[in-house]
Protein backbone atom coordinates (compact mmCIF):
# COMPACT_ATOMS: atom_id res chain seq x y z
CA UNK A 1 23.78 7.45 26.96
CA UNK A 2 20.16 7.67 25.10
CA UNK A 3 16.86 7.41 25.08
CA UNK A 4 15.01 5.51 22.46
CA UNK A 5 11.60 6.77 21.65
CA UNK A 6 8.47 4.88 21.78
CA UNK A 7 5.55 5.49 19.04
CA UNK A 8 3.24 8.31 19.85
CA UNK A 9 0.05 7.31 21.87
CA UNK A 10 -3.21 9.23 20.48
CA UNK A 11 -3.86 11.67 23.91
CA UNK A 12 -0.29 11.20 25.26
CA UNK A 13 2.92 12.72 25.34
CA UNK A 14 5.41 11.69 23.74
CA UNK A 15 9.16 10.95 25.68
CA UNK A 16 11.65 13.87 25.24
CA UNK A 17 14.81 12.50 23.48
CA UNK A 18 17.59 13.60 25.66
CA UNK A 19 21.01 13.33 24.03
CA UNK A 20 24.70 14.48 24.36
CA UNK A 21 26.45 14.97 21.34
CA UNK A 22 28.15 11.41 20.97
CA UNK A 23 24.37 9.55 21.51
CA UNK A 24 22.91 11.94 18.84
CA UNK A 25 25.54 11.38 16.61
CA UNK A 26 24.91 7.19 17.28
CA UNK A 27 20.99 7.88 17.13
CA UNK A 28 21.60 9.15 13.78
CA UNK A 29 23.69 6.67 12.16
CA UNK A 30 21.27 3.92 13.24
CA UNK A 31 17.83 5.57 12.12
CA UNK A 32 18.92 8.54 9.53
CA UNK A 33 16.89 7.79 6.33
CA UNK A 34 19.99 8.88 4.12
CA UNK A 35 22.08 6.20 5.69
CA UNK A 36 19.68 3.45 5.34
CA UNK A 37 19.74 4.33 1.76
CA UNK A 38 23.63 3.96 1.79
CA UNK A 39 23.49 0.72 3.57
CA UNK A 40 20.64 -0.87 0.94
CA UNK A 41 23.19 0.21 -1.74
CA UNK A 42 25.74 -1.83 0.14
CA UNK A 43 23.67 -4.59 -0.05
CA UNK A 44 22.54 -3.96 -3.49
CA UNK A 45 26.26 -4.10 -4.41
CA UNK A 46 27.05 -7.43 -2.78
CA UNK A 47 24.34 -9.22 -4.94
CA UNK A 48 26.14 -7.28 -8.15
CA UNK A 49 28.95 -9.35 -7.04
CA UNK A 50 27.42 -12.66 -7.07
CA UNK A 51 25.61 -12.02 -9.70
CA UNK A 52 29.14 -11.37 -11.92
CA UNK A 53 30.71 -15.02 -10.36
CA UNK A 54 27.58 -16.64 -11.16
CA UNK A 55 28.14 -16.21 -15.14
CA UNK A 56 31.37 -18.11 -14.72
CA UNK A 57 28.55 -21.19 -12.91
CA UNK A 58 27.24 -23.60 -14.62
CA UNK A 59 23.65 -23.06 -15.93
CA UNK A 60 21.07 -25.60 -16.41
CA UNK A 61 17.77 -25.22 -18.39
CA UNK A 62 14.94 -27.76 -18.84
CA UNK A 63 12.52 -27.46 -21.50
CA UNK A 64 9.22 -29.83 -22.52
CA UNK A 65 7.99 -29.62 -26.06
CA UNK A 66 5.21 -31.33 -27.70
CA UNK A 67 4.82 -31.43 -32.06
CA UNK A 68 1.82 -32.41 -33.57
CA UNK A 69 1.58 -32.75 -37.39
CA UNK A 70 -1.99 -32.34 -38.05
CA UNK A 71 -1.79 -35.88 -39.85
CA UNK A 72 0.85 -34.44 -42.49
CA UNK A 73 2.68 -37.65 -44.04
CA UNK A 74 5.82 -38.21 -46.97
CA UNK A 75 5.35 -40.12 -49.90
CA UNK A 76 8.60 -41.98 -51.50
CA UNK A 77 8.07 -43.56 -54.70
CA UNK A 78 10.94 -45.90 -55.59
CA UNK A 79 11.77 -46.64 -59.04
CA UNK A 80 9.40 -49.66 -60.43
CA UNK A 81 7.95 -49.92 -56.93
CA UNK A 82 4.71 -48.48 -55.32
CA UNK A 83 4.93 -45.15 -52.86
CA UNK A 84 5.39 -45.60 -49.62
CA UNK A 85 4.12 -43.39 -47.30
CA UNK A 86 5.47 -42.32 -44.14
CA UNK A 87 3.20 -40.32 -41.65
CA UNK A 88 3.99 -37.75 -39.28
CA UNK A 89 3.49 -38.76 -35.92
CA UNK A 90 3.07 -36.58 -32.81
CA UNK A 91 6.66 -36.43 -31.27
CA UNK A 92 7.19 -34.68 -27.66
CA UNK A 93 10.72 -34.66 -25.77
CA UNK A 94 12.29 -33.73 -22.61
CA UNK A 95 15.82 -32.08 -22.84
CA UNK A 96 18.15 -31.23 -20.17
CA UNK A 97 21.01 -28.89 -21.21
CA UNK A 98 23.96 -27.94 -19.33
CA UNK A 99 26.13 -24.88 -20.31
CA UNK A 100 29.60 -23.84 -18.37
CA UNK A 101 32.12 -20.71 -19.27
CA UNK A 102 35.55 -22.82 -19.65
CA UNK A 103 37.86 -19.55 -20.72
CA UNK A 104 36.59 -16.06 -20.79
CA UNK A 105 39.07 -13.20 -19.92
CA UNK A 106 36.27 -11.10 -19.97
CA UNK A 107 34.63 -12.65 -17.11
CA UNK A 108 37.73 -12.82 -14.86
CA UNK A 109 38.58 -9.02 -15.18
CA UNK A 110 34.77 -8.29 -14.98
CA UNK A 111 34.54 -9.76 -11.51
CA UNK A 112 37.21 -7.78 -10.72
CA UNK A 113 35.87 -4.74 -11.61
CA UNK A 114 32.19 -5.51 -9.96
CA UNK A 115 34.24 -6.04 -6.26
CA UNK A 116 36.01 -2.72 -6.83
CA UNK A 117 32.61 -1.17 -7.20
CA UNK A 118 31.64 -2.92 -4.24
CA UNK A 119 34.28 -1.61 -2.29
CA UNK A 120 33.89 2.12 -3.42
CA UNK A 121 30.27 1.63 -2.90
CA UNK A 122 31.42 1.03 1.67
CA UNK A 123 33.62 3.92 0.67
CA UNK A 124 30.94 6.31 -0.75
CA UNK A 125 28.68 4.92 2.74
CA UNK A 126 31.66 6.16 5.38
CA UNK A 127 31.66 9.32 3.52
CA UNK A 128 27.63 9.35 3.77
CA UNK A 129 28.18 8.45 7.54
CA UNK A 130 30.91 10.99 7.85
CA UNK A 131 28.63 13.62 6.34
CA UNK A 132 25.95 13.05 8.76
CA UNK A 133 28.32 12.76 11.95
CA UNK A 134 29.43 16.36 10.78
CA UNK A 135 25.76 17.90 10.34
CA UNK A 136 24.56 16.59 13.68
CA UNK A 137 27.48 17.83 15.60
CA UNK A 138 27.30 21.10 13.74
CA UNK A 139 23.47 21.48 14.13
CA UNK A 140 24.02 20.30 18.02
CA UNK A 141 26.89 22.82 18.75
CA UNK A 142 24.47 25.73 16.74
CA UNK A 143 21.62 25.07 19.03
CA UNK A 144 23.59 25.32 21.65
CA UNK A 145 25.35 28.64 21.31
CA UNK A 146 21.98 29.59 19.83
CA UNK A 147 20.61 29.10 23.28
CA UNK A 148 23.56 30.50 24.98
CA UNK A 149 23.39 33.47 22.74
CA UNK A 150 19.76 33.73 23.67
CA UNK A 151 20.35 33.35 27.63
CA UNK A 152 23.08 36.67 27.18
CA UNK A 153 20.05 38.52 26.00
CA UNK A 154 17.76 37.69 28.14
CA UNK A 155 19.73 38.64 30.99
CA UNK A 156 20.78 41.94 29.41
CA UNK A 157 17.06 42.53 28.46
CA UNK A 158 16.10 42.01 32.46
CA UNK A 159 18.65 44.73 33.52
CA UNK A 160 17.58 47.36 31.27
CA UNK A 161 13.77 46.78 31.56
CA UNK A 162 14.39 47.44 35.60
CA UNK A 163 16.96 50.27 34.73
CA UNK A 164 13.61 51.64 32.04
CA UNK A 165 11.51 51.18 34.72
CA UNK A 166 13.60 53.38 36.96
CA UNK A 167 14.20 55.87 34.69
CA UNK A 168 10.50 56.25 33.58
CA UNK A 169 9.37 56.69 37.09
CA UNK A 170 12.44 59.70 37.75
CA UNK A 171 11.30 61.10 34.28
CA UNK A 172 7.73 61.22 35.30
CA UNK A 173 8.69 63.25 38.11
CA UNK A 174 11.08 65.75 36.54
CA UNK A 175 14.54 64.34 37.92
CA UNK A 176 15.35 62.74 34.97
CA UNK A 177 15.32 64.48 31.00
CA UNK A 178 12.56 62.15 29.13
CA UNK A 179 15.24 61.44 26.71
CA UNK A 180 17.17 58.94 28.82
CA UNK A 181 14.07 56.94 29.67
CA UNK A 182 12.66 56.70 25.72
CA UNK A 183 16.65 56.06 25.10
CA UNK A 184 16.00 53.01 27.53
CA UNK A 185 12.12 52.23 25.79
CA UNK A 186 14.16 51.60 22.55
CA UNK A 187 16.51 49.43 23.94
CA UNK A 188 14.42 46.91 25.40
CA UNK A 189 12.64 47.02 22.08
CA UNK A 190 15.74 46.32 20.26
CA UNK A 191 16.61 43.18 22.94
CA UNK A 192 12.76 42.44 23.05
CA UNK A 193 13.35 41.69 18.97
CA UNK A 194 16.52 39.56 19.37
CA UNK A 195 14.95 37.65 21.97
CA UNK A 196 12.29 36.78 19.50
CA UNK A 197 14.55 35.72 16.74
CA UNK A 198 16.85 34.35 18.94
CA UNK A 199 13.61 31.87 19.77
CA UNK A 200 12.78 31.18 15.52
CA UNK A 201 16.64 30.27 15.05
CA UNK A 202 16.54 27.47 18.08
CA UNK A 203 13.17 25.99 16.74
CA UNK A 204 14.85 26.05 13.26
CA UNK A 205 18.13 24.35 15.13
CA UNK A 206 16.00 21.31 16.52
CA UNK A 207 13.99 21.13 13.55
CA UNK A 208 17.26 20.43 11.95
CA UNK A 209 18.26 18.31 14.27
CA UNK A 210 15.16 16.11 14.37
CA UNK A 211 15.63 15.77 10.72
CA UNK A 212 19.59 14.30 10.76
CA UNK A 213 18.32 12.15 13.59
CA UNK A 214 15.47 10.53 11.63
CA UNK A 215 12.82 11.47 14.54
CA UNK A 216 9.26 12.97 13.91
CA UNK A 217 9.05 16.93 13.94
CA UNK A 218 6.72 16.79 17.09
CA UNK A 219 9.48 15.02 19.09
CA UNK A 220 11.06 17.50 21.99
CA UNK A 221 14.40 17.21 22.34
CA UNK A 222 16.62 18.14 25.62
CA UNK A 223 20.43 18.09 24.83
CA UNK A 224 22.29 16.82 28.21
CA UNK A 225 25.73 19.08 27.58
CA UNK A 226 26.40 22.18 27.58
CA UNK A 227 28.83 24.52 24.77
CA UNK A 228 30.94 25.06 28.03
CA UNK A 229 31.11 20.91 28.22
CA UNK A 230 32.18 20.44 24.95
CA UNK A 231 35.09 23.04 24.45
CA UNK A 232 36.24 21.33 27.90
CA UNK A 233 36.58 17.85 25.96
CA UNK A 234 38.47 18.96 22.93
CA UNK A 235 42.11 18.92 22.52
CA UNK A 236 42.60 21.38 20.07
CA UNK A 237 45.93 21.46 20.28
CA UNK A 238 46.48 17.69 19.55
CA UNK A 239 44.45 18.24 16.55
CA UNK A 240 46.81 20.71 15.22
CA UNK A 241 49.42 18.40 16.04
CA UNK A 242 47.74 15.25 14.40
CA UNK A 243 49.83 14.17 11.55
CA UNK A 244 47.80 13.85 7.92
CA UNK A 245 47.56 10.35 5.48
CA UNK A 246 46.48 10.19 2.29
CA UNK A 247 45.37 6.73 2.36
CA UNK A 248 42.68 7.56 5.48
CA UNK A 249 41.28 10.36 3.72
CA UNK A 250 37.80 9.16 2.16
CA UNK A 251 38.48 11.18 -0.72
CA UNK A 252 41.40 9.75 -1.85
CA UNK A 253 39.82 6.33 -1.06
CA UNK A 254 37.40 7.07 -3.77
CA UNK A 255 39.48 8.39 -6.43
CA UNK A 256 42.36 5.94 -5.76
CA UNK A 257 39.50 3.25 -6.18
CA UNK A 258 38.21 4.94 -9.40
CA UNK A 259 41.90 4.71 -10.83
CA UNK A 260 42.47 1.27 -9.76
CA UNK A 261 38.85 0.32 -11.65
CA UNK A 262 39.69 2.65 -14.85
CA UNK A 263 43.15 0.03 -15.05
CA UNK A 264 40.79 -2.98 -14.97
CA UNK A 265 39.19 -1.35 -17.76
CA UNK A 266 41.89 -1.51 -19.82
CA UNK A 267 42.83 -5.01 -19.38
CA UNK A 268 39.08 -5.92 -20.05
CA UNK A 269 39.20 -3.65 -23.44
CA UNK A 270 42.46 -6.00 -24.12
CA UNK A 271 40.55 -9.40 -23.49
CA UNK A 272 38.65 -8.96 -26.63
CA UNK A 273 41.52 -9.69 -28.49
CA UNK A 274 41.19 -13.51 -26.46
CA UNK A 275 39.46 -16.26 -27.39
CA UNK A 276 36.10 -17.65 -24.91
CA UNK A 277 35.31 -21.01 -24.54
CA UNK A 278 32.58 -22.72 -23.49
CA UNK A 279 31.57 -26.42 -22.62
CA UNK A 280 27.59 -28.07 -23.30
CA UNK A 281 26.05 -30.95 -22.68
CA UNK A 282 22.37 -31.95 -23.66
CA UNK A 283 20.16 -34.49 -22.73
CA UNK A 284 17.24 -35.80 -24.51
CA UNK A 285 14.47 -38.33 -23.55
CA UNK A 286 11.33 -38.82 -25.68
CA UNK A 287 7.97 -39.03 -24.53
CA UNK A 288 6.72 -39.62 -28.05
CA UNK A 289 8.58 -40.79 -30.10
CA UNK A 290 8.48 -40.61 -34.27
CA UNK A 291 8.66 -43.68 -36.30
CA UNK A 292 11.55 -43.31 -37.51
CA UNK A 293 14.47 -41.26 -35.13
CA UNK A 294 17.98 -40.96 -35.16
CA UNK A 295 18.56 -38.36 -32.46
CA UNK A 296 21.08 -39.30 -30.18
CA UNK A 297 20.35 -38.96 -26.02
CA UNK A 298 23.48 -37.39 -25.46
CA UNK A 299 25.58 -34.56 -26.55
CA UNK A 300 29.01 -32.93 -25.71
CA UNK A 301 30.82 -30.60 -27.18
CA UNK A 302 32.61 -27.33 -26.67
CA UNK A 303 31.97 -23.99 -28.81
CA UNK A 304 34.76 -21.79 -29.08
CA UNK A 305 34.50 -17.76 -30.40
CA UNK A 306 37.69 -16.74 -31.73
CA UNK A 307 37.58 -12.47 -32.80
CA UNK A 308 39.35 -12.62 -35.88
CA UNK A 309 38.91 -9.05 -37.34
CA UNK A 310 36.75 -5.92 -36.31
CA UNK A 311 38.59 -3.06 -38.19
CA UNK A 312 40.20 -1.44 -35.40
CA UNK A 313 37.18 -1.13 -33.36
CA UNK A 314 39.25 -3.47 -30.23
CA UNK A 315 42.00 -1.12 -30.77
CA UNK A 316 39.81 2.06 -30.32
CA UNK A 317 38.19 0.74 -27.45
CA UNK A 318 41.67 -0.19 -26.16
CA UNK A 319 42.86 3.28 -26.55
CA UNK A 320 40.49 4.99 -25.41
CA UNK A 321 40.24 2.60 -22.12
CA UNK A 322 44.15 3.97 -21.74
CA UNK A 323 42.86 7.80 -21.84
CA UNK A 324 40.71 7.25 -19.37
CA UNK A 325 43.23 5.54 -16.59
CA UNK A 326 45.84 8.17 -17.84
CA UNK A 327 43.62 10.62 -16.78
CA UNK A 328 42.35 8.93 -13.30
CA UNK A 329 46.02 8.95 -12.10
CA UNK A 330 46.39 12.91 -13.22
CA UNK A 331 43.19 13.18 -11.15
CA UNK A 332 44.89 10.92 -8.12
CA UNK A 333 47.34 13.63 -8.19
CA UNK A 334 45.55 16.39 -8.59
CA UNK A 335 43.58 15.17 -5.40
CA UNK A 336 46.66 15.18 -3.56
CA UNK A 337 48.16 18.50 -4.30
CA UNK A 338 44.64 19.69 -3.14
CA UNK A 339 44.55 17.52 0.08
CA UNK A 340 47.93 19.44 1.16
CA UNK A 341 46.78 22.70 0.29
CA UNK A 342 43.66 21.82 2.44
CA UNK A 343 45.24 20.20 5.14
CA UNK A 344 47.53 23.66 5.58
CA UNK A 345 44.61 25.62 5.01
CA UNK A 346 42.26 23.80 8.01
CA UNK A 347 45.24 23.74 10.35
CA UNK A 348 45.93 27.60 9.42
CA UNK A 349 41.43 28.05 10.12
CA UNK A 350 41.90 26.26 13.22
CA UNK A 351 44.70 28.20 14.61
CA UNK A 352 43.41 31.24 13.73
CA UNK A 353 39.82 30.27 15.25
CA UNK A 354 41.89 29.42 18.13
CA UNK A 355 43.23 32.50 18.59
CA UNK A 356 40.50 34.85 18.37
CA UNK A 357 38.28 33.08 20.34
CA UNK A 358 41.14 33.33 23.48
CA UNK A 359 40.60 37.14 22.88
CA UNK A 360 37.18 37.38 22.39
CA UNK A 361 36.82 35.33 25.70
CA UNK A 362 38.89 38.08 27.24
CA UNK A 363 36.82 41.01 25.72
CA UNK A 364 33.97 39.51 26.98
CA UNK A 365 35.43 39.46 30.82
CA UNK A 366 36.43 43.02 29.85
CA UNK A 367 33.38 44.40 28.44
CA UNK A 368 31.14 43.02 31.35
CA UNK A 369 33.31 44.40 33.99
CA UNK A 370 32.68 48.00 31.85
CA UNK A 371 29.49 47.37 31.54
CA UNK A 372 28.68 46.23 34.98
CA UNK A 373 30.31 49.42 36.62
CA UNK A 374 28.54 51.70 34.04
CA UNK A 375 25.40 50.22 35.43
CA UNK A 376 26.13 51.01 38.95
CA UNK A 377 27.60 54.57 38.14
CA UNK A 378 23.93 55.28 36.50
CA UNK A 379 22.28 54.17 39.13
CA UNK A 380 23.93 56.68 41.22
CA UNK A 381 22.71 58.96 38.25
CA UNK A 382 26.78 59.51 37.69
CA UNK A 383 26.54 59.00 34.04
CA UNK A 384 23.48 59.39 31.40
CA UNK A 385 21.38 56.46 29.63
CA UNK A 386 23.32 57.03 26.28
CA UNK A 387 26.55 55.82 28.31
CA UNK A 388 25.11 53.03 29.55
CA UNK A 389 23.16 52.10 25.97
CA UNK A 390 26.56 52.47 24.80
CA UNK A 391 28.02 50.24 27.35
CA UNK A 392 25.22 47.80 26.63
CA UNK A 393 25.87 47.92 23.31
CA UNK A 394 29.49 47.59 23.55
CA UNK A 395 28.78 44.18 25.93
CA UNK A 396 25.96 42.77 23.06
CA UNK A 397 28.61 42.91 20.34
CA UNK A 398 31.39 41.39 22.39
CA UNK A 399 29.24 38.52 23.32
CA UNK A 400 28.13 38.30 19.76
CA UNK A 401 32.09 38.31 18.37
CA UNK A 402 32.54 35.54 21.39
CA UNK A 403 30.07 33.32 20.18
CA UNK A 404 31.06 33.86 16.50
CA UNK A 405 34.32 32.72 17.85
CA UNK A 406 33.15 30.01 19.65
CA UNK A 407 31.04 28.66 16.49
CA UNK A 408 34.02 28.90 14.27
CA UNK A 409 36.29 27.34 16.22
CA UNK A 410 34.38 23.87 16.96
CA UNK A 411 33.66 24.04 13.00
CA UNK A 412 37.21 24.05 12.28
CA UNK A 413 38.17 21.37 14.24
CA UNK A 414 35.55 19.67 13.12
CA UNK A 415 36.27 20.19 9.31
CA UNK A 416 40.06 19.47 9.81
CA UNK A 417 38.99 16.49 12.06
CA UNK A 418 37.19 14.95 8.72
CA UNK A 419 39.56 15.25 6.49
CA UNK A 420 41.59 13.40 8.90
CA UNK A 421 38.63 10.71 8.57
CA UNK A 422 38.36 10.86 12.38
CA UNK A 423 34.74 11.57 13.08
């Protein structure tokens, strides 16, 4: 479960966010900024759609006019008779016309085409989605081996500044060589440091976060689980185990889509060669009318456009169209030879990660228990301070390999998790 934030108060503090991995990754599909802009697009292509079915609707204009002859007249002179004139009088009409797309092949195939791109446009938004359930969880698991990383450290750091302190007082007085206790003075300098970029990699961590979660920068943030939490939740094994599809794989969605559209394109290339028809029907009152007016009310008719010859230019276009969908299915299988060879690949990563980070977590136990009985042997001034730096040192890198381990193998689950569109 999550908190929601409430707007910053002028003079107050603001609520921490406190989040588990599953509410962060909800938090950020509701208020990322990059998602919203998905969705819109969504939306955006929906109105596409009706905007392609409403050319096939019937359409109805209205118009007003008003003509006024500036007192212009004709003269007709008859043979043997006197001219008669004829004036033009001011004339002004109302007309109603009404216009609807009988045949088109065109039309049909383009609304096809416009609800493909709709549905490649919810495509490209899971992938969007999927992108951003990956960063947070990444960014989340970071921070927190960041932080665990840094809690090593400072508990290593602790030791030896009571083990300098010790051996700067027995130097003082002669028991010790001066040596072992500047030995010492550079090794809590050396922790002192990591401590302090430990610190500038968590702030960078939340920052991050803060950012995939759509939050301001000022908003503190208290993750409720723990690395230790998280490894306990994941089957890894059933993920190696979890069989692979094509068809969930967003991917593939996208380029299967982009084939299916390219064939649309060649039937529409091919509909030039048909016929469109179209129906009208016009209406016409008059407000003013001339003296003399033979305009009908009503009309009706139908207007046909037949392509009779273009030099090969529907051909071209025809051809070309077929390149194009020849080349989306090479692509479609392209795509798949790569999905197997990535599939293999992740499963091979996440093995691997698997497997090193069992014996890393063992090195650890083993490098502690040396280092721990190093410690006690130099406090009983059995061994020097360059055995136990070296111990130290030892126990630093295996924790460092451990949680090099541990970040690798939650980002290989994870990756072979989204290509198995399971995020």
């Amino acid at each position: 479960m999550f908190y929601l934030l409430a707007f910053a108060i002028p003079g107050k503090t603001q609520d921490t966010l406190k989040i588990s991995v599953d509410s962060a990754i909800n938090y950020a599909v509701k208020y990322n900024l990059l998602l919203k802009n998905a969705e819109m697009k969504i939306e955006e292509s929906q109105e596409r759609v009706w905007e392609s079915i409403s050319m096939g609707l019937p359409k109805i204009d209205a118009s007003v006019d008003y003509s006024n002859f500036m007192g212009g007249e004709i003269g007709i002179t008859f043979p043997g008779g006197p001219p008669m004139v004829i004036p033009f009088n001011p004339i002004s009409n109302f007309q109603v016309s009404v216009a609807q797309l009988i045949f088109s092949g065109n039309y049909y195939v383009g609304m096809e085409i416009t609800k493909l791109l709709k549905s490649t446009t919810m495509t490209l938004y899971e992938k969007s989605k999927q992108d951003i359930i990956e960063q947070v969880s990444q960014t989340y698991y970071m921070i927190l081996v960041a932080e665990t990383s840094k809690d090593i450290v400072q508990r290593t750091l602790t030791n030896i500044e009571e083990m300098y302190e010790k051996t700067e007082s027995l130097a003082r007085v002669g028991i010790l060589e001066k040596t072992d206790s500047d030995q010492l003075s550079v090794q809590v300098l050396m922790l002192e440091n990591t401590l302090k970029s430990a610190d500038r990699q968590i702030e960078l961590a939340y920052n991050m976060l803060r950012f995939y979660l759509g939050v301001d920068i000022d908003v503190p943030i208290k993750l409720t689980q723990n690395i230790n939490e998280i490894i306990e939740t994941i089957n890894f094994e059933s993920t190696l185990i979890n069989p692979f599809s094509f068809e969930s794989n967003l991917d593939f969605q996208l380029v299967l889509a982009q084939e299916q559209i390219l064939q649309k394109q060649v039937v529409l290339e091919k509909m030039n060669y048909l016929p469109s028809l179209f129906g009208f029907y016009n209406h016409t009152e008059k407000i003013l009318k001339p003296d003399f007016d033979m305009t009908p009310k009503n009309v009706i008719g139908l207007k046909t456009s037949i392509p009779v010859f273009s030099s090969g230019m529907r051909k071209a276009k025809v051809a070309q169209a077929r390149i194009r969908y020849e080349t989306g299915i090479n692509n479609t299988k392209l795509l798949e030879d790569q999905l197997l060879l990535r599939e293999k690949q992740l499963r091979f990563d996440l093995r691997t990660a698997l497997d090193q980070y069992e014996s890393q977590k063992k090195s650890v136990s083993v490098s502690k228990s040396v280092y721990d009985n190093i410690s006690f042997k130099y406090d009983q001034g059995m061994v020097s301070s360059l055995d136990l730096t070296t111990s130290n040192n030892n126990y630093l890198k295996s924790e460092g390999d451990y949680i090099n381990a541990l970040i690798r193998l939650l980002e290989a689950e994870l990756a072979l998790q989204k290509l198995f569109n399971n995020l």
